[in-house]
Protein backbone atom coordinates (compact mmCIF):
# COMPACT_ATOMS: atom_id res chain seq x y z
CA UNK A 1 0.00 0.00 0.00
CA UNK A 2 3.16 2.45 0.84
CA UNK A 3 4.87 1.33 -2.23
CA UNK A 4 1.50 2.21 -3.95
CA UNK A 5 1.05 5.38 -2.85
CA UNK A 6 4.40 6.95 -3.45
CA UNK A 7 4.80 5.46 -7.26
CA UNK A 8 0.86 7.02 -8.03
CA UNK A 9 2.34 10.74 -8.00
CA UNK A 10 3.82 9.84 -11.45
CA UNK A 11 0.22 10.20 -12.56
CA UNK A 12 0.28 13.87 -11.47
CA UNK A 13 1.26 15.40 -14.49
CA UNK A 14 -1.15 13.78 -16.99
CA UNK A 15 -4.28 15.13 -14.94
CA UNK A 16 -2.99 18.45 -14.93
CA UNK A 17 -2.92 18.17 -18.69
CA UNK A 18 -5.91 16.33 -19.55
CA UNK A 19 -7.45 19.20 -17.42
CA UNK A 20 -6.15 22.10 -19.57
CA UNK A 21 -6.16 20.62 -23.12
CA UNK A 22 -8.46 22.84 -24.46
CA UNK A 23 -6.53 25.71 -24.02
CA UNK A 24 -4.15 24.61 -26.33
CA UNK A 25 -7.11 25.82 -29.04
CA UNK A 26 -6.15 29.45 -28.41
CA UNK A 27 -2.13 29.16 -29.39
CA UNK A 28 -2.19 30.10 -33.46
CA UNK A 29 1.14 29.49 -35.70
CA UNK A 30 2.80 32.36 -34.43
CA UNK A 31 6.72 32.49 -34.98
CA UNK A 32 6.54 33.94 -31.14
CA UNK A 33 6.56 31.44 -28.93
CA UNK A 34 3.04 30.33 -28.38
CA UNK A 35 1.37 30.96 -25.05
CA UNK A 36 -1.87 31.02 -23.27
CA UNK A 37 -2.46 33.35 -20.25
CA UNK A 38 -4.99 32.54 -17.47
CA UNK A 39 -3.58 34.17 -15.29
CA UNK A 40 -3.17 33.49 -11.80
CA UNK A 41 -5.44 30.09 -12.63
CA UNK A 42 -2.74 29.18 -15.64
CA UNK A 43 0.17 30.44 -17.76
CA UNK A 44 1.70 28.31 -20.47
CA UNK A 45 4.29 28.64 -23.36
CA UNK A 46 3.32 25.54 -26.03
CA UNK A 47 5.55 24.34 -28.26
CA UNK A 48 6.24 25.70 -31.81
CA UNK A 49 4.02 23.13 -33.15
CA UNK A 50 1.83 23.28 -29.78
CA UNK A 51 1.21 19.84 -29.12
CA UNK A 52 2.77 20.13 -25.41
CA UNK A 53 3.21 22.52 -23.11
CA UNK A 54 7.05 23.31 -22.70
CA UNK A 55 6.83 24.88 -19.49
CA UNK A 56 3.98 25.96 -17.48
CA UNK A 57 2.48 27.48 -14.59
CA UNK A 58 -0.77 27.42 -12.41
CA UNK A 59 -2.25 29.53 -9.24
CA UNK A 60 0.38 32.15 -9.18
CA UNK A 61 4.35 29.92 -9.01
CA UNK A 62 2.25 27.38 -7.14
CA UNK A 63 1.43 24.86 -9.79
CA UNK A 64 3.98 24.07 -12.78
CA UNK A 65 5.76 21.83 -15.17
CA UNK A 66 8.95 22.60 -17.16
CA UNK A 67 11.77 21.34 -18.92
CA UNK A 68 15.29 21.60 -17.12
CA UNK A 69 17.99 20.65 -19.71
CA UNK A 70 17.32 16.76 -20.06
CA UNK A 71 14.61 15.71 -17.54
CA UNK A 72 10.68 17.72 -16.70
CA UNK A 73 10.36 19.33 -13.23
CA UNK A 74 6.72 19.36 -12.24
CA UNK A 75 4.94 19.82 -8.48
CA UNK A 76 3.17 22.12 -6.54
CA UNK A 77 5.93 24.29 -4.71
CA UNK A 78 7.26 24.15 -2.35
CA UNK A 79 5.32 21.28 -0.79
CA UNK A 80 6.43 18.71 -3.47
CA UNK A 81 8.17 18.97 -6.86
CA UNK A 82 9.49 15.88 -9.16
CA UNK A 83 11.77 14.97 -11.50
CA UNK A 84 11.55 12.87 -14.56
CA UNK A 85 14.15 11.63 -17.04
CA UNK A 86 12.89 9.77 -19.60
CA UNK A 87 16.54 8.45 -20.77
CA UNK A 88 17.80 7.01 -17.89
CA UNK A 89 14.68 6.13 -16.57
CA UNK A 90 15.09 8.00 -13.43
CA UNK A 91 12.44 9.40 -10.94
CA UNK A 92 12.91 11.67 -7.61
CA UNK A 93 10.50 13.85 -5.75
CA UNK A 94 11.05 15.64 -2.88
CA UNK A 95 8.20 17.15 -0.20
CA UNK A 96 8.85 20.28 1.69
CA UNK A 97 12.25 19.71 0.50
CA UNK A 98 15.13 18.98 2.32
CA UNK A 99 12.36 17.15 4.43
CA UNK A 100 11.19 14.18 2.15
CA UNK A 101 13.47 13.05 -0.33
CA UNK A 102 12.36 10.14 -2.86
CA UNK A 103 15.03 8.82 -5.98
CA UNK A 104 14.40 6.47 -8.17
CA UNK A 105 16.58 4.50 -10.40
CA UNK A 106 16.49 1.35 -13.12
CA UNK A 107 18.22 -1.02 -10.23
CA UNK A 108 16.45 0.50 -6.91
CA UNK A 109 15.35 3.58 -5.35
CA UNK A 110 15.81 5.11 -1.77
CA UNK A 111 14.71 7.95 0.18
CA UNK A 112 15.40 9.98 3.71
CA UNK A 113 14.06 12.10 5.93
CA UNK A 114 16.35 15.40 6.51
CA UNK A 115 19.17 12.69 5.02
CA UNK A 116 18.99 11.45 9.13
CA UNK A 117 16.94 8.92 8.32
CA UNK A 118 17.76 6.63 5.26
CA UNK A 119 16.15 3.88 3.05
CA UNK A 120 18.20 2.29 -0.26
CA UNK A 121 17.55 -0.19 -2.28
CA UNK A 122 19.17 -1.80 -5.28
CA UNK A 123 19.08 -4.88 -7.32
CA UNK A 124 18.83 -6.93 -10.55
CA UNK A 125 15.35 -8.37 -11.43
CA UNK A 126 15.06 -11.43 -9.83
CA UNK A 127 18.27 -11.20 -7.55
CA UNK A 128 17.93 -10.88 -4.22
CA UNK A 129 17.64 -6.76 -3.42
CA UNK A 130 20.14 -4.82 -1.41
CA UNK A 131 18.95 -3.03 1.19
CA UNK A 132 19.95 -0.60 3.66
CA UNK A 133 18.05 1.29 6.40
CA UNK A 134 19.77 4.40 8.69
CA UNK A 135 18.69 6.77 11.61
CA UNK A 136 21.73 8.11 12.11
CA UNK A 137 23.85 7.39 14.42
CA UNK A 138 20.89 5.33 16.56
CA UNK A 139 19.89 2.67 14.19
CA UNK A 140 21.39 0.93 11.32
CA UNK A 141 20.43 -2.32 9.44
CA UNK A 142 21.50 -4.01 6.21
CA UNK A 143 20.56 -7.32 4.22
CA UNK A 144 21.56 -8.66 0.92
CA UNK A 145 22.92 -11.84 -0.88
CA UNK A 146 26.61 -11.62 0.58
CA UNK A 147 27.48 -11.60 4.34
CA UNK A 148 29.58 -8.41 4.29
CA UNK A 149 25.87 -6.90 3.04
CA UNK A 150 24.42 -7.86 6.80
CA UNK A 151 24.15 -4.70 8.95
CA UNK A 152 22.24 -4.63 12.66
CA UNK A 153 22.88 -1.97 15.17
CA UNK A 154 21.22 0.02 17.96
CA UNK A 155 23.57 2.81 19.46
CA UNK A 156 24.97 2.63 22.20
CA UNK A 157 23.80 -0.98 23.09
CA UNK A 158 25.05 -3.34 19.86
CA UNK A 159 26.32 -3.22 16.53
CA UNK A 160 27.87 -4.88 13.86
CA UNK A 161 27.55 -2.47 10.95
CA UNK A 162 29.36 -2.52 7.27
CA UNK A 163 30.27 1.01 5.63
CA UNK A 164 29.53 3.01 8.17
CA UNK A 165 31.59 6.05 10.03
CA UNK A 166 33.92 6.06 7.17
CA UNK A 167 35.37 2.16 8.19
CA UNK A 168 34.74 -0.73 6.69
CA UNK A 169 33.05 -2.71 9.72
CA UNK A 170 32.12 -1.08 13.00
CA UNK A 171 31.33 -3.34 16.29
CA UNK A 172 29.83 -1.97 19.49
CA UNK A 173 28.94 -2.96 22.56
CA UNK A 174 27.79 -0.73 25.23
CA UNK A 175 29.81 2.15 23.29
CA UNK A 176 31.90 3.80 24.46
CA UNK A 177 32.68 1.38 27.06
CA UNK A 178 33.76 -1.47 23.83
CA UNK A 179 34.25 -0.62 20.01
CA UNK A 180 36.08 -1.65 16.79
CA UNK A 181 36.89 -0.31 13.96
CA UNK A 182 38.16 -1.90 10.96
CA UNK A 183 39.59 -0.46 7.78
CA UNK A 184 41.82 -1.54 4.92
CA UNK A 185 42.74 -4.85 6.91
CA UNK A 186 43.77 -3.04 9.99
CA UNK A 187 41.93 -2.64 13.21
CA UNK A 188 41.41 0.11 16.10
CA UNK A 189 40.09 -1.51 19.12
CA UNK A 190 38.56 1.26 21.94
CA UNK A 191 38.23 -0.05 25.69
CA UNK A 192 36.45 2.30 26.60
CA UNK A 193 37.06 5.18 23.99
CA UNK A 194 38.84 7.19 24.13
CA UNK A 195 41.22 6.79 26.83
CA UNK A 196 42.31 3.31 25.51
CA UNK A 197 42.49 2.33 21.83
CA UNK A 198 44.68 -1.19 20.42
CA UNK A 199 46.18 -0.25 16.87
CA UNK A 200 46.23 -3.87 14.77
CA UNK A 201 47.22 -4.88 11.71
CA UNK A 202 49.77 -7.35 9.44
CA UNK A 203 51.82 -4.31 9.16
CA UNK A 204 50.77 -1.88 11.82
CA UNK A 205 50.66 -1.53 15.27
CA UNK A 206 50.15 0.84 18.16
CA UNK A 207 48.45 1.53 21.75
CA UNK A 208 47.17 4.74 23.31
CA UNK A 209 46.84 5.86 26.85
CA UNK A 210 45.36 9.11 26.51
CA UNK A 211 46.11 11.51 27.13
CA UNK A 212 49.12 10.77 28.85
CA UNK A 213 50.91 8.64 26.13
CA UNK A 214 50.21 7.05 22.62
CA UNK A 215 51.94 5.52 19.61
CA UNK A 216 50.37 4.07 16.32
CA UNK A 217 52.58 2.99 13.15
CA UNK A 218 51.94 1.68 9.85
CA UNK A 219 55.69 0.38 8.17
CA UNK A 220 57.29 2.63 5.31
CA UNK A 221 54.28 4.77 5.81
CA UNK A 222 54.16 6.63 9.44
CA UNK A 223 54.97 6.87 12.83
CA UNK A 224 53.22 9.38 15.03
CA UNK A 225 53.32 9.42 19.35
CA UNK A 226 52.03 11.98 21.51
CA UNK A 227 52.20 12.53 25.22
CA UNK A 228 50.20 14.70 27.41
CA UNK A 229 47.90 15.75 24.57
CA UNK A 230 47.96 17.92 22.72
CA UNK A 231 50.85 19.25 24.47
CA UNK A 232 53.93 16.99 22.98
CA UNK A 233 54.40 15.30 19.84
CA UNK A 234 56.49 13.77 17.10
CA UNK A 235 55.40 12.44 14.08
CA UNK A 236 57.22 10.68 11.03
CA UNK A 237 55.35 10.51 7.76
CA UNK A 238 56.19 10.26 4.11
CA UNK A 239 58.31 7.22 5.03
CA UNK A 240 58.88 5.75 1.68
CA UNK A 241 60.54 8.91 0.43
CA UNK A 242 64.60 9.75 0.68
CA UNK A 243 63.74 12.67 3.37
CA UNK A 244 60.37 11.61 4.68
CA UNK A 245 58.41 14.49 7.02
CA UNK A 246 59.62 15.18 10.30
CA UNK A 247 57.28 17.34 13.06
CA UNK A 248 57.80 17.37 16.68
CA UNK A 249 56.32 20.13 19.35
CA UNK A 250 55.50 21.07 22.85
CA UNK A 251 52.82 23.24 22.79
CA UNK A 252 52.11 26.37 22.76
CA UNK A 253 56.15 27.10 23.23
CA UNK A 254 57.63 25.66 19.91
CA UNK A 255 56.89 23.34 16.95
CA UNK A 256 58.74 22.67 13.92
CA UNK A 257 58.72 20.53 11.03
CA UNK A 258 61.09 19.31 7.88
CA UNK A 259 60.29 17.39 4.18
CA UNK A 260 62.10 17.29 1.58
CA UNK A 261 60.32 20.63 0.18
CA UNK A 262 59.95 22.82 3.19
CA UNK A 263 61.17 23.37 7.14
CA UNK A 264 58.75 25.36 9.51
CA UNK A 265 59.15 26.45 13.26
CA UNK A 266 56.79 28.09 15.38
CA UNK A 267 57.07 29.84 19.16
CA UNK A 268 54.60 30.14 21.09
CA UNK A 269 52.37 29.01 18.84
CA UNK A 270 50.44 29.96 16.76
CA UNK A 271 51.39 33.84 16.44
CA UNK A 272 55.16 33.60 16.11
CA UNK A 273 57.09 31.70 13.27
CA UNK A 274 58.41 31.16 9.78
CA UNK A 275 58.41 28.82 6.70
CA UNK A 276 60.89 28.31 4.08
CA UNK A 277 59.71 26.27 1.20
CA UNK A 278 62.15 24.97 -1.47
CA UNK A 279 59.78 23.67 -3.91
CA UNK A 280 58.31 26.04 -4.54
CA UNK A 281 60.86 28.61 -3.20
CA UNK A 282 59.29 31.05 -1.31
CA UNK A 283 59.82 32.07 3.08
CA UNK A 284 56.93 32.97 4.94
CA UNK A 285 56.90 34.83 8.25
CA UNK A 286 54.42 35.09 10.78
CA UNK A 287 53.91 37.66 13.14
CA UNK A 288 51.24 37.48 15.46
CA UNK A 289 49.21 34.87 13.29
CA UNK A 290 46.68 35.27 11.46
CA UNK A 291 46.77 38.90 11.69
CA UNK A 292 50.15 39.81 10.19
CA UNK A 293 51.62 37.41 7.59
CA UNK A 294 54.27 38.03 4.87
CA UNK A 295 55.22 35.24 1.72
CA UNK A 296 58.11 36.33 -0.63
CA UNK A 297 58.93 33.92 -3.48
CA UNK A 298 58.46 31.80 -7.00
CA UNK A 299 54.51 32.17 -7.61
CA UNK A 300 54.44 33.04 -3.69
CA UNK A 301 53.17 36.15 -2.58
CA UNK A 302 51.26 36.83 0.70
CA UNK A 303 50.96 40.43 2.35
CA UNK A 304 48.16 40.30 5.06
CA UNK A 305 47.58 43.21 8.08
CA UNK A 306 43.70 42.23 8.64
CA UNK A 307 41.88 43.01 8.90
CA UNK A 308 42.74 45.86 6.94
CA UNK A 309 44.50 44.76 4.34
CA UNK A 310 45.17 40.92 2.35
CA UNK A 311 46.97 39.97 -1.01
CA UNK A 312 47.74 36.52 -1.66
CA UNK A 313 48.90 35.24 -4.89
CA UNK A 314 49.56 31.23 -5.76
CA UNK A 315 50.38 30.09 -8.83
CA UNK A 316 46.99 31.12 -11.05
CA UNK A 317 45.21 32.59 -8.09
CA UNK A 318 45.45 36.25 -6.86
CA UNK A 319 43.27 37.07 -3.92
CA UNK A 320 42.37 40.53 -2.13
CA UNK A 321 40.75 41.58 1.34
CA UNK A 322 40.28 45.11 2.23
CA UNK A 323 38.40 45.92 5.50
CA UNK A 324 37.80 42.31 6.00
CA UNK A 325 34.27 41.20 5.57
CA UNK A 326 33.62 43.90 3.64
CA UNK A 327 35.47 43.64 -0.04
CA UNK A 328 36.95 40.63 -1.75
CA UNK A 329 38.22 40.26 -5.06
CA UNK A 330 39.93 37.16 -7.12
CA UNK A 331 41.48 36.41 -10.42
CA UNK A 332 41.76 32.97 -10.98
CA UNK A 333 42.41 30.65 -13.81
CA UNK A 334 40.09 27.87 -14.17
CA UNK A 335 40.11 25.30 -17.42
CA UNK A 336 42.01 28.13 -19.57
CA UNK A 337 39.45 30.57 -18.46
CA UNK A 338 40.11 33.77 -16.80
CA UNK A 339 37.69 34.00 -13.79
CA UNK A 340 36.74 37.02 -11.69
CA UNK A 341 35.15 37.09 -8.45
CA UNK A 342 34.19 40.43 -6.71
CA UNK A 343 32.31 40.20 -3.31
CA UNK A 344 30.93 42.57 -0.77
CA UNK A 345 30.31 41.56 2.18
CA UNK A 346 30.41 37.66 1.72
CA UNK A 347 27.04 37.87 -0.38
CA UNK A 348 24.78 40.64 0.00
CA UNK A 349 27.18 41.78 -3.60
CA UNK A 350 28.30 38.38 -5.59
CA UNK A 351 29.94 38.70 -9.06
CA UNK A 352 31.95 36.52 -11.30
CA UNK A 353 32.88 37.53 -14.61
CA UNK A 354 34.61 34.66 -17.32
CA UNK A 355 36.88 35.53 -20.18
CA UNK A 356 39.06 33.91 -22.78
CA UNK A 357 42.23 34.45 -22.41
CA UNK A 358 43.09 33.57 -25.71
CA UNK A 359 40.23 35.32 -27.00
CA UNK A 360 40.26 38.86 -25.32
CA UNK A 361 37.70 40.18 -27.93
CA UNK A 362 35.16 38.02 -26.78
CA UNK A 363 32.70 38.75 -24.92
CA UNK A 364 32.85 37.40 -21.07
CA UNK A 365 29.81 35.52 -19.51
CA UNK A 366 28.97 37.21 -16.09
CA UNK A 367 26.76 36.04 -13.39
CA UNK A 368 25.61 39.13 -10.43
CA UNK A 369 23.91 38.90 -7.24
CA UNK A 370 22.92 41.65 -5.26
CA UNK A 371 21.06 39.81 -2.48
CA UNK A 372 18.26 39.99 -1.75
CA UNK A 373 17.16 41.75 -4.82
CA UNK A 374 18.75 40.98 -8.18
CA UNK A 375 19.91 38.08 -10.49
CA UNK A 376 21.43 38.56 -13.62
CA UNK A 377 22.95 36.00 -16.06
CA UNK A 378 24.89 36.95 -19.14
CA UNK A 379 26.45 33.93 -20.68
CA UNK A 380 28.41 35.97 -23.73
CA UNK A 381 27.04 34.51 -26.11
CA UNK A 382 23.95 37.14 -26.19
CA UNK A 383 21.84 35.26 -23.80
CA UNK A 384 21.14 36.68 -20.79
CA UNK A 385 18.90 36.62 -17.99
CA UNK A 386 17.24 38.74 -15.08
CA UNK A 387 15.43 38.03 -11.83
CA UNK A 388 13.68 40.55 -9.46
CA UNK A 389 13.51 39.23 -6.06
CA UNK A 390 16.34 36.72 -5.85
CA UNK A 391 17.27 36.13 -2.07
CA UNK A 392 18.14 31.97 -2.41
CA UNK A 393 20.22 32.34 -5.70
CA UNK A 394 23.27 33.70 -4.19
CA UNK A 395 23.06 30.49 -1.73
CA UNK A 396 22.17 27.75 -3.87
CA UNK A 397 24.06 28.10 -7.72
CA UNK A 398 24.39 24.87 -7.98
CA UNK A 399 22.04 23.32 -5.93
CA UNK A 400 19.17 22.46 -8.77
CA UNK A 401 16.18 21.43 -5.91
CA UNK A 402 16.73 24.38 -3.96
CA UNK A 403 16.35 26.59 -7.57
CA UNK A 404 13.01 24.51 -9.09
CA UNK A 405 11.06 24.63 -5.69
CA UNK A 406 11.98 27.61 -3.66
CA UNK A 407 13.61 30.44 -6.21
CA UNK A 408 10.26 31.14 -8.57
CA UNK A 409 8.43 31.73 -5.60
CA UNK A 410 10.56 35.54 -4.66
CA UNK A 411 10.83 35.82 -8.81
CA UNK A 412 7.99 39.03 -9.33
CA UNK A 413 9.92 40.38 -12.51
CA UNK A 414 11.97 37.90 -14.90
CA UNK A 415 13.25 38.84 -18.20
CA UNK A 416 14.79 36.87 -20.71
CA UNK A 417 17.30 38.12 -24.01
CA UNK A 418 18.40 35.73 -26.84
CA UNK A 419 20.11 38.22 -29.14
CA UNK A 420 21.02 35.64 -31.67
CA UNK A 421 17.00 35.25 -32.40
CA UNK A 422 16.61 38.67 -31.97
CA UNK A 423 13.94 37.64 -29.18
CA UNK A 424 13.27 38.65 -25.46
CA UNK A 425 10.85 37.88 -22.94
CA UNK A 426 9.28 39.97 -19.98
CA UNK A 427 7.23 38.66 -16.97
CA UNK A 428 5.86 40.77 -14.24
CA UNK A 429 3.77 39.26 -10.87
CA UNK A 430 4.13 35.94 -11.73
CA UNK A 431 2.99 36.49 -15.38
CA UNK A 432 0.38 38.27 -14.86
CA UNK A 433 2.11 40.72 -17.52
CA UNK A 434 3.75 39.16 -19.76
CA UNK A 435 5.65 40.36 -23.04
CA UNK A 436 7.99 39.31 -25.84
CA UNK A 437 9.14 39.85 -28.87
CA UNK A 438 10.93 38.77 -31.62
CA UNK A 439 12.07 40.95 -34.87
CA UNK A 440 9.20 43.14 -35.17
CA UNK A 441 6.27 41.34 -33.77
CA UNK A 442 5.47 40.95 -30.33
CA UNK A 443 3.06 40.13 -27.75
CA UNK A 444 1.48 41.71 -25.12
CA UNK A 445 -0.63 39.91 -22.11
CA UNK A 446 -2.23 41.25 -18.90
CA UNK A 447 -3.39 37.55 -18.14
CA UNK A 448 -6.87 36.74 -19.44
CA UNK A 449 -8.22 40.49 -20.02
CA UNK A 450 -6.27 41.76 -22.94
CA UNK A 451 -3.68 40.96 -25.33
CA UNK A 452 -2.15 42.87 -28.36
CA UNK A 453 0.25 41.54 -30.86
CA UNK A 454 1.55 41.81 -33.85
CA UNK A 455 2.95 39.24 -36.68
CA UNK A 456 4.23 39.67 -39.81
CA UNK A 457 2.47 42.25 -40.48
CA UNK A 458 -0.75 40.86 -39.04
CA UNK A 459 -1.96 43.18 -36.28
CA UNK A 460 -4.50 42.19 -33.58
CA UNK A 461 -6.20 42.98 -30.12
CA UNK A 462 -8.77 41.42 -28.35
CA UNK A 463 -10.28 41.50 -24.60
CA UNK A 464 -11.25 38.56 -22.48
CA UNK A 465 -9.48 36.08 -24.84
CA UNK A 466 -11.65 37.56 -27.93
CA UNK A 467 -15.07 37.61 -26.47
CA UNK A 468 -14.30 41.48 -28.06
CA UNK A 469 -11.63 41.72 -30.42
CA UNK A 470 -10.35 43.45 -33.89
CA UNK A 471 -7.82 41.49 -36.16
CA UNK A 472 -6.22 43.56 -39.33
CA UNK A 473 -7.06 40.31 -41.66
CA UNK A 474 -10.04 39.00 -39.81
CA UNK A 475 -11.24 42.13 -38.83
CA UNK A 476 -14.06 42.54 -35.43
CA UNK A 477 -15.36 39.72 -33.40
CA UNK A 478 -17.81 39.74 -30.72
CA UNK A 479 -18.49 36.60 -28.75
CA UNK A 480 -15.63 34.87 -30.47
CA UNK A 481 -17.92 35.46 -33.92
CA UNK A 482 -16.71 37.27 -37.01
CA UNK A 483 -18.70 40.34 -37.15
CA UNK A 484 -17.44 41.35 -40.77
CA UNK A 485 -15.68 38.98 -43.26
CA UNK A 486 -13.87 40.15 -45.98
CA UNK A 487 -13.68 37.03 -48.04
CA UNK A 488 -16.72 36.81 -50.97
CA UNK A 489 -19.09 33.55 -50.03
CA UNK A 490 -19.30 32.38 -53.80
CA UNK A 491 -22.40 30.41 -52.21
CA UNK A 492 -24.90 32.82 -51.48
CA UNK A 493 -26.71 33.94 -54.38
CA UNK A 494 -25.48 37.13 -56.43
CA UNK A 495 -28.21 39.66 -57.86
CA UNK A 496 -27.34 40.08 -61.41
């Protein structure tokens, strides 16, 4: 019955458009994208051909249904919005997202609660499933056809879990009075944790009493000890190399450390001390740390007072602070692109600005925040994009949920420029207004009530979806009749 309910939402989007077919009867053969405008009940742009809807939009942002590069986005925001992809026969939907998350996939599916509380599955048809259930870190279970697949576990009372706190197998009992960890063949036993942990393994080794002493190994890799933590140390690392690293302390009066491409030394850590790197070359001083830090060498350059004043250059990356929060600016190079991040005040200003190098002529593809009012998208090849109110954008660039469900909610005014078709596109209040033109013709909506546009030549208005209307060709209707027809009826009879 569960499994019933959550796979019938699939059958969401074919209501909604057996529901508004017939508007689909108003969209002509206009070279302008065809749309119908209901608004706030429904807004719609058809296909050329109109036999779908490519995107649309119902109560206000509420209720939609678009296409996002290869798969439809559909839902009623922001309680639930889905995902289809028709190629890889994948499915997700998500309900008051991050709350309820649901993915499905051609072996399995799964789905979590705030990602606390997790459900997978996966499998072959006809092979026995995989499955794995989470509510982390309390309860964890896991069946499937191999023995390694078994998972049971209630924290702190038992466990014996696979793949879980970044190990391979985890045992518990009573934690933290008895646990073990094991990972890549070796094993960390904890009796109770943390004041007494067994390091084991066909080439490692080790036992800590913390805090007062400890030593773990692992041959021709590293060697680290500590005693009175986190007060003395010495560590050996790097061990198959000719000068493997060296660091050994006693806190916070000195540290230092040596490789075979740098030596650092600190006093009274952290606000005193120096590094000199060989590869690359470049010394480093530091006076007071963080505030006051100087780098001098190849690719190296670092001049820091904060919070007044930061430069820091590495290799293709040149960074700047001035009255630290309040401006940052970096020049990077990214994929033999010249990027260009300005900032003010983390994110209330956000802009990047891309450019080819090798093509300085070109023009750059820019992307601007200025929360929580303005989005703008300019991607240099004469598309480019605005949004009036944009406070989650700035957040959430590349987090695609976040953007479908929550963004077109703030979005009163979007506008939208494709100079290579000569075409742009306005929307105001959620469509109410709508208007867009390509060339010379263009269309005007204020939702249902009026609309004047112009095609090839053709001129027309009407009101209330032409129950009053005047078309240059057709000439006046009333009640969606032709009042006046210019075309002869060779039928009726002629006086002679």
């Amino acid at each position: 019955m569960a499994n019933g309910f959550i796979m019938r939402h699939f059958r969401f989007q074919r209501l909604l458009y057996f529901a508004l077919f017939w508007s689909f009867s108003s969209a002509g053969a206009w070279a302008l994208i065809p749309e119908t405008n209901l608004w706030p009940l429904f807004t719609g742009d058809a296909s050329p051909d109109a036999s779908r809807y490519q995107s649309w939009q119902g109560a206000g942002p509420l209720l939609f249904a678009r296409d996002v590069e290869d798969k439809r986005a559909y839902g009623f925001r922001p309680f639930y919005v889905a995902f289809r992809q028709e190629e890889y026969d994948q499915r997700s939907f998500h309900v008051l997202y991050p709350f309820f998350n649901y993915r499905r996939r051609h072996l399995g599916y799964s789905w979590d609660l705030l990602t606390l509380l997790r459900y997978h599955r996966t499998g072959a048809p006809g092979d026995d499933p995989l499955v794995n259930f989470r509510l982390s870190p309390l309860l964890f279970y896991g069946k499937g056809p191999q023995p390694q697949d078994s998972s049971f576990g209630i924290m702190p009372i038992y466990g014996d879990v696979h793949t879980v706190f970044n190990q391979d197998r985890f045992k518990w009992v009573l934690f933290p009075l008895y646990g073990r960890a094991e990972k890549n063949g070796r094993s960390l036993t904890m009796a109770p944790w943390p004041f007494l942990k067994i390091y084991r393994g066909e080439d490692a080794g080790g036992v800590d009493f913390w805090p007062f002493y400890g030593r773990r190994y692992i041959e021709d890799n590293y060697e680290r000890r500590f005693f009175l933590w986190p007060l003395g140390y010495h560590t050996r690392s790097e061990l198959w190399k000719e000068e493997p690293f060296v660091a050994h302390g006693f806190l916070p009066f000195y540290s230092r450390s040596r490789s075979e491409s740098a030596e650092s030394a600190s006093y009274f850590w952290p606000f005193f001390g120096y590094t000199n790197s060989f590869d690359p070359e470049y010394r480093e001083n530091r006076y007071f740390w963080p505030l006051v830090v100087q780098r001098r060498g190849e690719n190296q350059y670092t001049n820091r007072i904060a919070p007044f004043y930061t430069r820091s250059i590495r290799r293709f990356r040149d960074r700047q602070w001035i009255l630290w929060p309040i401006y940052r600016h970096e020049t990077s190079v990214n994929r033999n692109l010249l990027d260009e991040k300005t900032q003010i005040l983390y994110f209330m200003y956000w802009s990047l600005r891309q450019s080819d190098p090798a093509r300085p002529e070109a023009p750059p593809a820019t992307k601007t925040h200025v929360w929580p009012i303005y989005s703008h998208w300019n991607d240099g090849a004469g598309r480019r994009q605005t949004q009036i109110f944009s406070p989650l954008e700035v957040f959430f660039q590349y987090n695609e949920i976040v953007r479908t469900t929550y963004s077109p909610l703030f979005a009163l005014y979007q506008r939208d420029i494709d100079e290579s078709a000569d075409r742009s596109r306005h929307a105001l209040l959620f469509r109410l207004l709508t208007w867009q033109r390509q060339g010379d013709d263009y269309r005007f909506n204020l939702g249902p009530l009026l609309t004047v546009e112009r095609e090839e030549g053709r001129r027309g208005i009407n009101l209330l979806r032409g129950l009053i209307g005047y078309e240059q060709e057709r000439g006046a209707t009333l009640f969606w009749l032709d009042l006046f027809s210019e075309d002869e009826d060779d039928s009726a009879p002629h006086l002679e």
